[in-house]
C-alpha atoms as a PDB file:
ATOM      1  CA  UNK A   1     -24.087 -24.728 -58.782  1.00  0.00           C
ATOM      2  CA  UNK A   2     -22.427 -23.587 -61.808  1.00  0.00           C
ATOM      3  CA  UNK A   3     -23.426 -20.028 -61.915  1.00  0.00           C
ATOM      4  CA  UNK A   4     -22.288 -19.715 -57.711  1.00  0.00           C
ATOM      5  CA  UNK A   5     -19.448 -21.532 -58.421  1.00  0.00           C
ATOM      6  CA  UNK A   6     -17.162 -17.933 -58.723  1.00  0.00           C
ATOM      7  CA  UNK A   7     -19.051 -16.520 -55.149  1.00  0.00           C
ATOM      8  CA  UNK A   8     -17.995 -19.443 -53.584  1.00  0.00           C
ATOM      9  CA  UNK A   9     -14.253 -19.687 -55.244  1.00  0.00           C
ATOM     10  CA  UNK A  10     -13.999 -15.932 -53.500  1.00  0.00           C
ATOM     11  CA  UNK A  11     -15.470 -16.386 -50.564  1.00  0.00           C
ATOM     12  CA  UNK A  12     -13.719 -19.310 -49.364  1.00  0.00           C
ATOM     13  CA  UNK A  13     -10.598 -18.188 -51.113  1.00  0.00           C
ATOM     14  CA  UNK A  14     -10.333 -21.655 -53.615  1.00  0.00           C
ATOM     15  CA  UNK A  15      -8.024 -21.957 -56.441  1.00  0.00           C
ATOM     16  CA  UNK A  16      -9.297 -23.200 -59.405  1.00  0.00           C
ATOM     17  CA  UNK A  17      -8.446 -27.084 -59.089  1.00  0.00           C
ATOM     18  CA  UNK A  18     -10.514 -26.777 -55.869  1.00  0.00           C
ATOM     19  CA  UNK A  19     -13.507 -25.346 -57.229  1.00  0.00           C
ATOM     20  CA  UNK A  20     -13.511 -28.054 -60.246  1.00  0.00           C
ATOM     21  CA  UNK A  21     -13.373 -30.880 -57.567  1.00  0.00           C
ATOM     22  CA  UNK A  22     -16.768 -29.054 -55.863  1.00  0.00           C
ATOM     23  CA  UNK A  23     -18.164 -30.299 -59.053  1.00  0.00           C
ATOM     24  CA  UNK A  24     -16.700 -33.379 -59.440  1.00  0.00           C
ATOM     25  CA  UNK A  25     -17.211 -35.277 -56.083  1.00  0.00           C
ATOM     26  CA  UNK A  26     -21.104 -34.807 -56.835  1.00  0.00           C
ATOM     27  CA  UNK A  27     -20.883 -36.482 -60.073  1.00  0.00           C
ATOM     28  CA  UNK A  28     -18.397 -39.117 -58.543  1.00  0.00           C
ATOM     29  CA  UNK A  29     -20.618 -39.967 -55.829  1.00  0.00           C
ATOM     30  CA  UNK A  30     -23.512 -39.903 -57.842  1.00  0.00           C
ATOM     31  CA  UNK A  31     -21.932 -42.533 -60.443  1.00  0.00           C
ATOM     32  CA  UNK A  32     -20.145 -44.838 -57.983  1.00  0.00           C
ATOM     33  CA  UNK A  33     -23.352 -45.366 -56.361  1.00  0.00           C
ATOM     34  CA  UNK A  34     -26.422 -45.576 -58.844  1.00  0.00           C
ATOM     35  CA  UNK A  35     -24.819 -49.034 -61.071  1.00  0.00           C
ATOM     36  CA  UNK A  36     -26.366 -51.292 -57.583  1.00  0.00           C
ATOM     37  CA  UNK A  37     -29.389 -48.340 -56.393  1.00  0.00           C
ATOM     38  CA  UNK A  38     -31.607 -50.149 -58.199  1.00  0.00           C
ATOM     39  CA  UNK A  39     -30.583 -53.480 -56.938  1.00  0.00           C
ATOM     40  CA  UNK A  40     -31.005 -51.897 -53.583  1.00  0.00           C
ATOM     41  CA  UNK A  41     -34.299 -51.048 -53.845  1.00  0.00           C
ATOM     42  CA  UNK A  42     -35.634 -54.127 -55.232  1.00  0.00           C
ATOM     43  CA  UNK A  43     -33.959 -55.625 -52.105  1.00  0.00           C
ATOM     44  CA  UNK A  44     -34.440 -53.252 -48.913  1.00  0.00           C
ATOM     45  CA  UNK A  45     -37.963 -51.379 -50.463  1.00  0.00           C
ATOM     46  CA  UNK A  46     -38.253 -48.609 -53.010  1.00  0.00           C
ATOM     47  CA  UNK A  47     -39.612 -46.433 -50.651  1.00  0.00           C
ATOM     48  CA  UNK A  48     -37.669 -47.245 -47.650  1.00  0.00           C
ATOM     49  CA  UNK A  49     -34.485 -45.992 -49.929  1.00  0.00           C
ATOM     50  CA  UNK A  50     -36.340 -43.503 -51.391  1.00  0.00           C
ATOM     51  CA  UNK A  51     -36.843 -41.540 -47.913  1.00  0.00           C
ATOM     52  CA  UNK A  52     -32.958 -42.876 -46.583  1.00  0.00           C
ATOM     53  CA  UNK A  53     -31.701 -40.768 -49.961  1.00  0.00           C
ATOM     54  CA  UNK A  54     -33.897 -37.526 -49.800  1.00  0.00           C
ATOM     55  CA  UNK A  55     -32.746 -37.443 -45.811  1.00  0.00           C
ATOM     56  CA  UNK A  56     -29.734 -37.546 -46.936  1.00  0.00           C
ATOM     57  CA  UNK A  57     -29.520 -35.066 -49.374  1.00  0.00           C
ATOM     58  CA  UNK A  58     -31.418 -32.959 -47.755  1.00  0.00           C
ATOM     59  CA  UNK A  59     -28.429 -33.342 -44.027  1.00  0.00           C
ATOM     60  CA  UNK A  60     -25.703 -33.004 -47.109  1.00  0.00           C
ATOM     61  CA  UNK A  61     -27.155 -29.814 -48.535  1.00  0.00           C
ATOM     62  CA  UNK A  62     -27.306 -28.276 -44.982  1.00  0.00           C
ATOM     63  CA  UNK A  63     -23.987 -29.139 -44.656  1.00  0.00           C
ATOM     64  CA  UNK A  64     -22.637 -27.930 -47.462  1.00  0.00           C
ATOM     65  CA  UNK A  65     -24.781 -24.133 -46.513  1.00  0.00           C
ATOM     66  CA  UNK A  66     -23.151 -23.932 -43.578  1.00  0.00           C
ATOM     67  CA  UNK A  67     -19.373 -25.505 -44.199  1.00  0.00           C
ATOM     68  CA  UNK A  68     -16.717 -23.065 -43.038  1.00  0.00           C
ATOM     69  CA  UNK A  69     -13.877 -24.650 -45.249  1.00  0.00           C
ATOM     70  CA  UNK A  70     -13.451 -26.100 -48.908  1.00  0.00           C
ATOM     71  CA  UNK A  71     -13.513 -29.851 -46.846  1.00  0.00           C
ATOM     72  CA  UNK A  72     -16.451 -29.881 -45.251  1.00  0.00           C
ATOM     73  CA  UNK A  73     -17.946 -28.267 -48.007  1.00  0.00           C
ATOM     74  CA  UNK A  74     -16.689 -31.221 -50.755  1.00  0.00           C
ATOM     75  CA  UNK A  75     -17.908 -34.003 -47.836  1.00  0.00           C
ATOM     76  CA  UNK A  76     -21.312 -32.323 -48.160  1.00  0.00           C
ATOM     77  CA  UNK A  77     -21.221 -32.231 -52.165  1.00  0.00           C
ATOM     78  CA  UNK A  78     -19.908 -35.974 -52.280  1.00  0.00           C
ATOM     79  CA  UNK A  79     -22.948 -37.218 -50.011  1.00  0.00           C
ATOM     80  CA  UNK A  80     -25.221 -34.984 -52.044  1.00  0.00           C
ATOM     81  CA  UNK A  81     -24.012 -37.336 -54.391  1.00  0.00           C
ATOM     82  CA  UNK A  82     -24.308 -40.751 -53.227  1.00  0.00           C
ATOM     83  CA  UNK A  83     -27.731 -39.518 -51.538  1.00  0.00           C
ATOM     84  CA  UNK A  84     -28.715 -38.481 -54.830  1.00  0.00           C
ATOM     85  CA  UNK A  85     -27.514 -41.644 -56.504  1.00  0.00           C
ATOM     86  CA  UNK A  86     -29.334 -43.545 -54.143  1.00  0.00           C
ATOM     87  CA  UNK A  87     -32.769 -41.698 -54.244  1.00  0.00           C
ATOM     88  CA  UNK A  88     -33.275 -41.455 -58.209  1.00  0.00           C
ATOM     89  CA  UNK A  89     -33.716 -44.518 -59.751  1.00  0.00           C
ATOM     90  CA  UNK A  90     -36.064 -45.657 -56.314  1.00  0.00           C
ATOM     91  CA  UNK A  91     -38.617 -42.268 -57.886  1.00  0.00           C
ATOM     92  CA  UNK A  92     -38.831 -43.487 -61.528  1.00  0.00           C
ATOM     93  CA  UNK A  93     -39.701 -47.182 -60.120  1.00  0.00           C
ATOM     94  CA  UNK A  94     -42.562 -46.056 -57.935  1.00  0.00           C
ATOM     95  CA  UNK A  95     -44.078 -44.037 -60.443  1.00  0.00           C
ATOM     96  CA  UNK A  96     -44.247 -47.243 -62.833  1.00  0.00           C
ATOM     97  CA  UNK A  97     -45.719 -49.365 -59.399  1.00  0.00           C
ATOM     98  CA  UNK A  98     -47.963 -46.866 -58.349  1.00  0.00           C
ATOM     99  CA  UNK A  99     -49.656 -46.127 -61.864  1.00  0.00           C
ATOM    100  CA  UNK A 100     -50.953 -49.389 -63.331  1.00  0.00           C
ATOM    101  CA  UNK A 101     -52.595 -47.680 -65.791  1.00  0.00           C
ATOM    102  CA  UNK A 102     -50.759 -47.157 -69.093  1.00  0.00           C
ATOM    103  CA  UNK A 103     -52.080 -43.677 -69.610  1.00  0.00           C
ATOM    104  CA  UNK A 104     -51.604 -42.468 -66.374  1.00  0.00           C
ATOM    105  CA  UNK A 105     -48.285 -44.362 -65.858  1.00  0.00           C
ATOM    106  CA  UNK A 106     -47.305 -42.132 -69.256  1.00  0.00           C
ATOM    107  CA  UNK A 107     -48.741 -39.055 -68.044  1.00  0.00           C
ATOM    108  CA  UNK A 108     -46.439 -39.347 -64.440  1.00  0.00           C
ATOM    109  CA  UNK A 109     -43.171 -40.346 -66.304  1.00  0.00           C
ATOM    110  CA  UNK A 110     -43.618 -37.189 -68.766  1.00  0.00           C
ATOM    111  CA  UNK A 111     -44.501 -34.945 -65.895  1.00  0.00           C
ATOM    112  CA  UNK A 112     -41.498 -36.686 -64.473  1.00  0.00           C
ATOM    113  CA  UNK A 113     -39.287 -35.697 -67.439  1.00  0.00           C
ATOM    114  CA  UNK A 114     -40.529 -32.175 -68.099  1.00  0.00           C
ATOM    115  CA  UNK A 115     -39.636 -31.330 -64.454  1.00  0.00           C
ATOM    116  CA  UNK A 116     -36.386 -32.628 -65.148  1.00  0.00           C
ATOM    117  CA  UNK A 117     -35.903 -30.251 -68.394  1.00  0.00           C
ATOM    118  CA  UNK A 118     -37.281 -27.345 -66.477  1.00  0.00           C
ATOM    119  CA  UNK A 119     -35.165 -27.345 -63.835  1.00  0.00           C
ATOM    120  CA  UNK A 120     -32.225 -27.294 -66.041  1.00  0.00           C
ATOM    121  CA  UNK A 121     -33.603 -23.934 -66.694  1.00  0.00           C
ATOM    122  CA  UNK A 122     -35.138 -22.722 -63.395  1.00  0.00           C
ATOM    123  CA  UNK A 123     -31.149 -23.971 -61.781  1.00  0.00           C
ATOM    124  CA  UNK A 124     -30.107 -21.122 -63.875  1.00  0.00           C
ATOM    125  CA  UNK A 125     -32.321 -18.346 -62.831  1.00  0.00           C
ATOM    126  CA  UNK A 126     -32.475 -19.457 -59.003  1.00  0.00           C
ATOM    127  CA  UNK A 127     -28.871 -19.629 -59.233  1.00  0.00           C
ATOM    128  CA  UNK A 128     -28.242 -15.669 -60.451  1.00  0.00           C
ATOM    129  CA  UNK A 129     -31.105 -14.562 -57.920  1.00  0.00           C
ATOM    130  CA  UNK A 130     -29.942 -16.493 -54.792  1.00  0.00           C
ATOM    131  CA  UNK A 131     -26.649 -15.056 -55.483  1.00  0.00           C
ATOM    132  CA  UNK A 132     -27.250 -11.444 -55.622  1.00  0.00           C
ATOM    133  CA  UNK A 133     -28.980 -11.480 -52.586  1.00  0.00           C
ATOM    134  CA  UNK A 134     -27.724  -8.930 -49.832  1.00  0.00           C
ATOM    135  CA  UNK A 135     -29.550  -9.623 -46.410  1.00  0.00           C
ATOM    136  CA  UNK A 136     -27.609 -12.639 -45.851  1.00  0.00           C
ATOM    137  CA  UNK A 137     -23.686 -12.977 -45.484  1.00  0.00           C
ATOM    138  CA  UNK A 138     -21.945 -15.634 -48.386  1.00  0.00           C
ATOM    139  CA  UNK A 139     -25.500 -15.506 -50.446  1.00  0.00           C
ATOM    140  CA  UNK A 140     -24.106 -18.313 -52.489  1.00  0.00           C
ATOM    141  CA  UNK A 141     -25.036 -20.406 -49.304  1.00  0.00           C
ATOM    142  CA  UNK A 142     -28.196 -19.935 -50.191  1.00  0.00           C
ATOM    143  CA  UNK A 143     -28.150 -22.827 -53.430  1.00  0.00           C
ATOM    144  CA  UNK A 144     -27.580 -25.020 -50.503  1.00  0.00           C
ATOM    145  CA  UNK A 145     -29.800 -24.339 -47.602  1.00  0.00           C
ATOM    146  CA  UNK A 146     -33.615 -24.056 -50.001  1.00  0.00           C
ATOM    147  CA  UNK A 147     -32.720 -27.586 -50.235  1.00  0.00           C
ATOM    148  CA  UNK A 148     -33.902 -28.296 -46.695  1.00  0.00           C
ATOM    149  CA  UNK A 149     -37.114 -27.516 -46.221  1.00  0.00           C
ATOM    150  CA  UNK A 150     -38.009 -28.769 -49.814  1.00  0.00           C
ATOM    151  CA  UNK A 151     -36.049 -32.231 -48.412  1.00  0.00           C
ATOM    152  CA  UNK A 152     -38.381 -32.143 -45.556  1.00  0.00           C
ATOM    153  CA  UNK A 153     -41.710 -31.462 -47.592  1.00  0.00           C
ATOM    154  CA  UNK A 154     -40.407 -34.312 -49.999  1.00  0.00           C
ATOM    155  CA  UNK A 155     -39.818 -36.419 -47.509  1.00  0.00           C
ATOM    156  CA  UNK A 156     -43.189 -35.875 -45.309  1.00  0.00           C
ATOM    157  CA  UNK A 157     -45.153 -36.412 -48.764  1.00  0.00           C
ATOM    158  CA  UNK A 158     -44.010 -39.958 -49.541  1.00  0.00           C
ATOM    159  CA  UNK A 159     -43.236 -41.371 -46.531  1.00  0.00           C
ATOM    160  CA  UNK A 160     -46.987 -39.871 -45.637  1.00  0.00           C
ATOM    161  CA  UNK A 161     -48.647 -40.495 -49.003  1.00  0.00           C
ATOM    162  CA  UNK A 162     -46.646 -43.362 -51.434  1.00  0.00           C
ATOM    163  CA  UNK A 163     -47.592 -47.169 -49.835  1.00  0.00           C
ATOM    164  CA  UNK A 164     -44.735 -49.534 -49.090  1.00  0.00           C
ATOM    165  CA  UNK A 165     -43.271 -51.539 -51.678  1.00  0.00           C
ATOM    166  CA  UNK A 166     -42.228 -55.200 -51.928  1.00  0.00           C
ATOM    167  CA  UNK A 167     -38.888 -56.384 -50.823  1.00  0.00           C
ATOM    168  CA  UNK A 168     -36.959 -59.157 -52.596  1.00  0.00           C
ATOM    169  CA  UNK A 169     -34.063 -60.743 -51.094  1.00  0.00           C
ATOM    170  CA  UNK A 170     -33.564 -62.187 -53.980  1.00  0.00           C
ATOM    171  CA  UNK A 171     -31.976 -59.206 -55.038  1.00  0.00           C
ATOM    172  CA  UNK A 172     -28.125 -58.937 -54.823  1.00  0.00           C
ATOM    173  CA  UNK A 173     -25.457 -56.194 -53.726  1.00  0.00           C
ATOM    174  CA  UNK A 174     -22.171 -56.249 -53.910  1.00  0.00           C
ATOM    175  CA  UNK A 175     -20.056 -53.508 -52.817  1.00  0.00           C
ATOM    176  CA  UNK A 176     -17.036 -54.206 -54.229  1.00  0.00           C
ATOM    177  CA  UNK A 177     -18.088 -52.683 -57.773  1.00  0.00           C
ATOM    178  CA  UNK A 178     -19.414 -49.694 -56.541  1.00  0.00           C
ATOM    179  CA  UNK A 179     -15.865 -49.062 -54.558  1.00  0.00           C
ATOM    180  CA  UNK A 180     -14.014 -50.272 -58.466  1.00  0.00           C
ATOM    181  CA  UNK A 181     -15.572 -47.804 -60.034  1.00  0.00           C
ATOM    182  CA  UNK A 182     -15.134 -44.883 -57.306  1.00  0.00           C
ATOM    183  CA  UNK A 183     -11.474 -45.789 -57.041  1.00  0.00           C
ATOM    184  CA  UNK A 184     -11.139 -45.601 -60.919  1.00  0.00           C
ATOM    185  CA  UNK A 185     -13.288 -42.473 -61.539  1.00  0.00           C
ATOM    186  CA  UNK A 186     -11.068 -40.248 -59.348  1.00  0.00           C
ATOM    187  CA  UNK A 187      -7.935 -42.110 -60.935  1.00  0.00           C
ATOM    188  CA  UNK A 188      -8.708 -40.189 -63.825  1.00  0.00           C
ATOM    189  CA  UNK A 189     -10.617 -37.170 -62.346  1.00  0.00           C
ATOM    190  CA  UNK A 190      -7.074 -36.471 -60.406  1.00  0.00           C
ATOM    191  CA  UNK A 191      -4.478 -36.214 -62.376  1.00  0.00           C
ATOM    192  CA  UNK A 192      -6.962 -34.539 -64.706  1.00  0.00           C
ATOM    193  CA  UNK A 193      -7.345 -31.701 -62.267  1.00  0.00           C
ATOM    194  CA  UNK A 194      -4.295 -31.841 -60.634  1.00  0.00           C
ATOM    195  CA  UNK A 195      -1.574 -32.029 -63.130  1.00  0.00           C
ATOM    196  CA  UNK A 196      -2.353 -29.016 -64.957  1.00  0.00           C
ATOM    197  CA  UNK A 197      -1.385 -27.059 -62.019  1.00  0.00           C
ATOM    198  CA  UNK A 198       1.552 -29.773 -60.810  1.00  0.00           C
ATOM    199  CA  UNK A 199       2.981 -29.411 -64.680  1.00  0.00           C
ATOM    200  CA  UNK A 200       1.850 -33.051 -65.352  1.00  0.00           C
ATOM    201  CA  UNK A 201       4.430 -35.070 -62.747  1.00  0.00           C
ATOM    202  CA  UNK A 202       5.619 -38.018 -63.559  1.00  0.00           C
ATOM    203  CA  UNK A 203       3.383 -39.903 -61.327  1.00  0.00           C
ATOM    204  CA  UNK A 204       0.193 -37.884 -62.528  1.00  0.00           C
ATOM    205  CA  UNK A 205       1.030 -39.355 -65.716  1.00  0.00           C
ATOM    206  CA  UNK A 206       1.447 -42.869 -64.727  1.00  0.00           C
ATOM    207  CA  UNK A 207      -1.286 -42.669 -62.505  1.00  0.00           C
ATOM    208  CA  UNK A 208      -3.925 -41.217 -65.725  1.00  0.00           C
ATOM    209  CA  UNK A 209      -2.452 -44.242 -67.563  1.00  0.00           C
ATOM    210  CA  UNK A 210      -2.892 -47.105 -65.266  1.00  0.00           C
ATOM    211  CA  UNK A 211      -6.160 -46.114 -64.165  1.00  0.00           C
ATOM    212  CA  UNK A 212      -7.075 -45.588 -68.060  1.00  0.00           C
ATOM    213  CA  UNK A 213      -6.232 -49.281 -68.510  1.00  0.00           C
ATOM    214  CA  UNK A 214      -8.041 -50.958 -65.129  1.00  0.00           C
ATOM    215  CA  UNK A 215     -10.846 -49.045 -66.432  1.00  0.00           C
ATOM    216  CA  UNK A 216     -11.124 -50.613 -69.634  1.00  0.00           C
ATOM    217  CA  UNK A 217     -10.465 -54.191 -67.604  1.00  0.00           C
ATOM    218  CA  UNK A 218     -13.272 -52.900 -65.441  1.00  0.00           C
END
């Protein structure tokens, strides 16, 4: 994302406040929704939220390879978010149902993590050689759209291969936290990005330093 980030500022004519915000809505999203996924999980099936999450990401990333306009573009990053939010911490719990064994339980999780420090690097890489590509038209659309059919292989191999989980009703969500914490992340996030190029209004100001203090209350 990082290294298209300048393709797509150019080809969709952004300023620089809307390019940050094609970064931040992920990370939002992702936040606002992960303090209850696991809650969720325990409640409607690990599995069951697994596959809602990797559908999800994988409808947001096609949306955001074929948006037309910086909106539909940041709708499609901020469910690639929440999808993402959602589907993460329902993985690392099935790997420590479906390995009972310690050593192979160990063995999954570091396979788990090593994927996770390798794509750091692969991101990178992909990221330069999707870009330079020149038999497609806006090749930073490209970041987006090898989502999909990895999505659908992902999601063919679990719901085909990984047994369903336990529910627990027992298990509560709330909503209202979730919302808190979405409504005080872009508080600051904001007038962050926004007063720099407003030459920090008056509200931007009062805005950074209310939501500073619900935050802390939060």
């Amino acid at each position: 994302m990082n290294v298209s980030l300048p393709n797509i500022q150019h080809a969709l004519h952004l300023s620089n406040s809307d390019t940050q915000w094609i970064i931040v809505l992920y990370i939002v999203g992702y936040a606002s929704i992960l303090i209850y996924a696991g809650n969720a999980g325990n409640r409607y099936g690990k599995k069951k939220l697994y596959l809602v999450g990797m559908a999800g990401f994988t409808l947001a990333s096609f949306l955001c390879g074929v948006s037309s306009n910086l909106y539909a573009l940041l709708l499609g990053r901020l469910a690639q978010g929440i999808s993402a939010g959602l589907m993460v911490p329902q993985g690392i719990a099935l790997i420590t149902l479906l390995f009972q064994n310690p050593e192979k339980r160990s063995m999954a999780l570091g396979i788990y993590g090593s994927i996770a420090g390798i794509a750091s690097v692969i991101g990178q890489l992909l990221g330069g050689i999707l870009n330079d590509q020149t038999w497609i038209n806006d090749s930073w659309r490209l970041i987006f759209l090898i989502n999909v059919p990895i999505g659908f292989l992902a999601f063919f191999a679990v719901y085909r291969y990984t047994p369903k989980d336990d529910s627990s009703v027992k298990s509560s969500i709330s909503f209202m936290p979730m919302l808190t914490l979405f409504a005080l992340l872009m508080g600051i996030i904001f007038p962050l990005i926004m007063g720099p190029e407003l030459k920090w209004p008056l509200w931007s100001q009062l805005l950074l330093g209310g939501t500073l203090f619900s935050f802390y209350c939060f």
